[in-house]
N, C-alpha and C. Protein backbone atom coordinates (compact mmCIF):
# COMPACT_ATOMS: atom_id res chain seq x y z
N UNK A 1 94.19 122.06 158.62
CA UNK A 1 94.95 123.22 158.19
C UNK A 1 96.21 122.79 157.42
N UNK A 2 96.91 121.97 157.75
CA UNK A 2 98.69 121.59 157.35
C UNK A 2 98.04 120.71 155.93
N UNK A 3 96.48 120.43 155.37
CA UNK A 3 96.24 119.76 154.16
C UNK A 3 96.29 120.80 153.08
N UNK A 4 96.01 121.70 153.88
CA UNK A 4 95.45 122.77 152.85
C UNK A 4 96.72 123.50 152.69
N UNK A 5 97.83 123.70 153.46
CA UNK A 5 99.54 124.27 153.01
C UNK A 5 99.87 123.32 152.06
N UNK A 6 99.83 121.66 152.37
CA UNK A 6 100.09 120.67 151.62
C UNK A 6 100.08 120.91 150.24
N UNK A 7 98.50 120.94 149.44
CA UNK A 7 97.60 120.99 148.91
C UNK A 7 98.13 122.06 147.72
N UNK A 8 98.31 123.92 148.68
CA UNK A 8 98.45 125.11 147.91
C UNK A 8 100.42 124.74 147.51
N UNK A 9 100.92 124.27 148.46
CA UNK A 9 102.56 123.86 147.93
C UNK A 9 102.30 122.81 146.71
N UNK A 10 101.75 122.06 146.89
CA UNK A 10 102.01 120.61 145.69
C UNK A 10 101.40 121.65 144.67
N UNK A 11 100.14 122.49 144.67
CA UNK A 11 100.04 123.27 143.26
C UNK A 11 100.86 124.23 142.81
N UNK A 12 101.45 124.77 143.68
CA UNK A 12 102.75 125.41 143.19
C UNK A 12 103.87 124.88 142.53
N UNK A 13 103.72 123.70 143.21
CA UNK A 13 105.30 122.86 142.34
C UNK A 13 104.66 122.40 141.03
N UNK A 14 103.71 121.88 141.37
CA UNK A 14 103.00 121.35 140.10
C UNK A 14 102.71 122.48 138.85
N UNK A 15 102.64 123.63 138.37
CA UNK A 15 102.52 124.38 137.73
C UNK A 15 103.87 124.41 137.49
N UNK A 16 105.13 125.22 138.85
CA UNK A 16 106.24 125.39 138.36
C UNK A 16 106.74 124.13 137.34
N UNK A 17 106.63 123.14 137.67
CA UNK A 17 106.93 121.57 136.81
C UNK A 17 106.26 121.75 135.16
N UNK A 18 105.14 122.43 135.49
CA UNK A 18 104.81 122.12 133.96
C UNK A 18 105.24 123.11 133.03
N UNK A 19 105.44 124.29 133.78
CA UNK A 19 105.77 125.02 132.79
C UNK A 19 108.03 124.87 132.39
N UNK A 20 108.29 123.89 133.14
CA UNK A 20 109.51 123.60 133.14
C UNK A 20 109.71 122.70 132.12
N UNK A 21 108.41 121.85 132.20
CA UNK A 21 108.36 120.81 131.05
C UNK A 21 108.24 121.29 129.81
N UNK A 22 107.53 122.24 129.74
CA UNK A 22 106.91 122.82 128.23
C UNK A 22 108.13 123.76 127.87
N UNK A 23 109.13 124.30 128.81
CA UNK A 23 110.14 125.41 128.61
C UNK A 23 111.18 124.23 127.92
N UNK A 24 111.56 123.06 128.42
CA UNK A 24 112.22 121.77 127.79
C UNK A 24 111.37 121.22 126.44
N UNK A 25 110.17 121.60 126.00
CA UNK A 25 109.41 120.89 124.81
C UNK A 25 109.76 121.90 123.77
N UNK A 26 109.89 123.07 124.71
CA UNK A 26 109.65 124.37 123.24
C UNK A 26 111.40 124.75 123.55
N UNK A 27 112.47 124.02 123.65
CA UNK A 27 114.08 124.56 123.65
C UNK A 27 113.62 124.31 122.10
N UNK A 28 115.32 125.26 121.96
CA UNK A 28 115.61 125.17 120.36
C UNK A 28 116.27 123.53 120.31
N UNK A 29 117.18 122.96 120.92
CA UNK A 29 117.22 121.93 120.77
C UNK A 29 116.18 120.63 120.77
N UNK A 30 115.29 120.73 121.38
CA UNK A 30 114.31 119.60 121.05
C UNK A 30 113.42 120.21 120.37
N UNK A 31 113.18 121.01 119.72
CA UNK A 31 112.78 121.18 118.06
C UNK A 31 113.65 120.86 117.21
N UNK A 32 114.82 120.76 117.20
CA UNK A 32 115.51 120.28 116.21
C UNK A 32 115.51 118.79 116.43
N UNK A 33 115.68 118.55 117.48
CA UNK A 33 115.43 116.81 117.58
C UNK A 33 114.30 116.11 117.23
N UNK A 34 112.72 117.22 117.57
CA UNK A 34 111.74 116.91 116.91
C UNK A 34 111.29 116.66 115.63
N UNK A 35 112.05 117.58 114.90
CA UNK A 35 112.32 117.62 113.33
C UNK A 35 113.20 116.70 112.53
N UNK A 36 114.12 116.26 113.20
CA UNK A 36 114.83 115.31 112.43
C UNK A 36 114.46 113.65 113.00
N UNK A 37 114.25 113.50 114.66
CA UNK A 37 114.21 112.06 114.99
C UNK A 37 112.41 111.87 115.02
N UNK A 38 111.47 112.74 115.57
CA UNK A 38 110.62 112.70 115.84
C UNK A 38 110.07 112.75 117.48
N UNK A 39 111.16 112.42 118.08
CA UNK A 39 111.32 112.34 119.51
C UNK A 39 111.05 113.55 119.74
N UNK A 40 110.84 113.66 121.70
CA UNK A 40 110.17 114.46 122.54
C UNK A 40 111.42 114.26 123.66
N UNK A 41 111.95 115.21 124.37
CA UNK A 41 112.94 114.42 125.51
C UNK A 41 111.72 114.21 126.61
N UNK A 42 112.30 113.21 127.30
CA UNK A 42 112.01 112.58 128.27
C UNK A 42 111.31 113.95 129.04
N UNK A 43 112.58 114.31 129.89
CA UNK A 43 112.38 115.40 130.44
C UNK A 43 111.16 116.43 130.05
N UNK A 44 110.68 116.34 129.40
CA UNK A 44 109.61 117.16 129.00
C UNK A 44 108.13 116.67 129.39
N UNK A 45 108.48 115.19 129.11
CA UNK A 45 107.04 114.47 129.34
C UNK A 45 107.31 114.33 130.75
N UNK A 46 108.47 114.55 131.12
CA UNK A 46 108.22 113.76 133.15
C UNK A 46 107.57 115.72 133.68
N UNK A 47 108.43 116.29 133.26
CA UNK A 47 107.89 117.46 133.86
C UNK A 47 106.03 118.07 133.85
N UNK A 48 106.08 117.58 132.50
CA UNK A 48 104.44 118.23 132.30
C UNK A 48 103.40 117.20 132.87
N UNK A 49 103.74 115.58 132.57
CA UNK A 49 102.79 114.75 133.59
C UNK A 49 103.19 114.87 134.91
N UNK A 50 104.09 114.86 135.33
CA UNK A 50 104.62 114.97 136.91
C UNK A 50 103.72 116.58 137.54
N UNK A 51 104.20 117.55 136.80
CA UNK A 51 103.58 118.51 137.08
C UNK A 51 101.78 118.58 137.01
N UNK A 52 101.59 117.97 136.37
CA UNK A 52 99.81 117.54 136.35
C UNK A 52 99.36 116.44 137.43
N UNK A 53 100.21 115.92 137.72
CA UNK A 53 100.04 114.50 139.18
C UNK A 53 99.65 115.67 140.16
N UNK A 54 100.71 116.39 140.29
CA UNK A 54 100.86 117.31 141.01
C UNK A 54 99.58 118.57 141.99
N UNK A 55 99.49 118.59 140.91
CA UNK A 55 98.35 119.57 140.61
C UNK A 55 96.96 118.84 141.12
N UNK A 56 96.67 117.54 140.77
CA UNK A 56 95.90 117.29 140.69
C UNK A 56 95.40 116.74 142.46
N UNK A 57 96.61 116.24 143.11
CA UNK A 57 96.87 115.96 143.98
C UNK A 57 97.04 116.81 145.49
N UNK A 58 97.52 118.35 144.86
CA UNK A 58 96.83 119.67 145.46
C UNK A 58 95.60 120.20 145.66
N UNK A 59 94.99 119.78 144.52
CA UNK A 59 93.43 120.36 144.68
C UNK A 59 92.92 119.32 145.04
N UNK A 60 92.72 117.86 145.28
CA UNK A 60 92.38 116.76 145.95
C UNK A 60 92.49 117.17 147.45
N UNK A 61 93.50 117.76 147.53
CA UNK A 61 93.91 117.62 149.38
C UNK A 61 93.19 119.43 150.03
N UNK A 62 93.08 120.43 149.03
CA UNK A 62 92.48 121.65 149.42
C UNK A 62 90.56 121.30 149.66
N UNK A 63 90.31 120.00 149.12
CA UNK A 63 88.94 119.48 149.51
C UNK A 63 88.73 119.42 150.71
């Protein structure tokens, strides 16, 4: 039972994470940084892979 709270929490964070990441990919400031340096912030890539670890690691444990 406490895998499967585990499991439905880590997919919750894990979604909230990605869409935190993508809310940091699509700011007006890192489009402008995208446009002039080519760069991505950090923060964007930790949120959306972190948030996909996440996820993935929830539905592993709801097995």
């Amino acid at each position: 039972m406490s895998n499967k709270i585990i499991g439905i929490v880590l997919i919750v964070i894990g979604i909230a994470l990605i869409m935190w990441g993508y809310d940091v990919y699509d700011a007006a400031a890192s489009q402008l940084s995208r446009a002039f340096s080519g760069d991505t912030p950090i923060e964007a890539w930790g949120g959306i892979i972190g948030g996909a670890i996440c996820v993935l690691i929830g539905i592993k444990k709801l097995k």
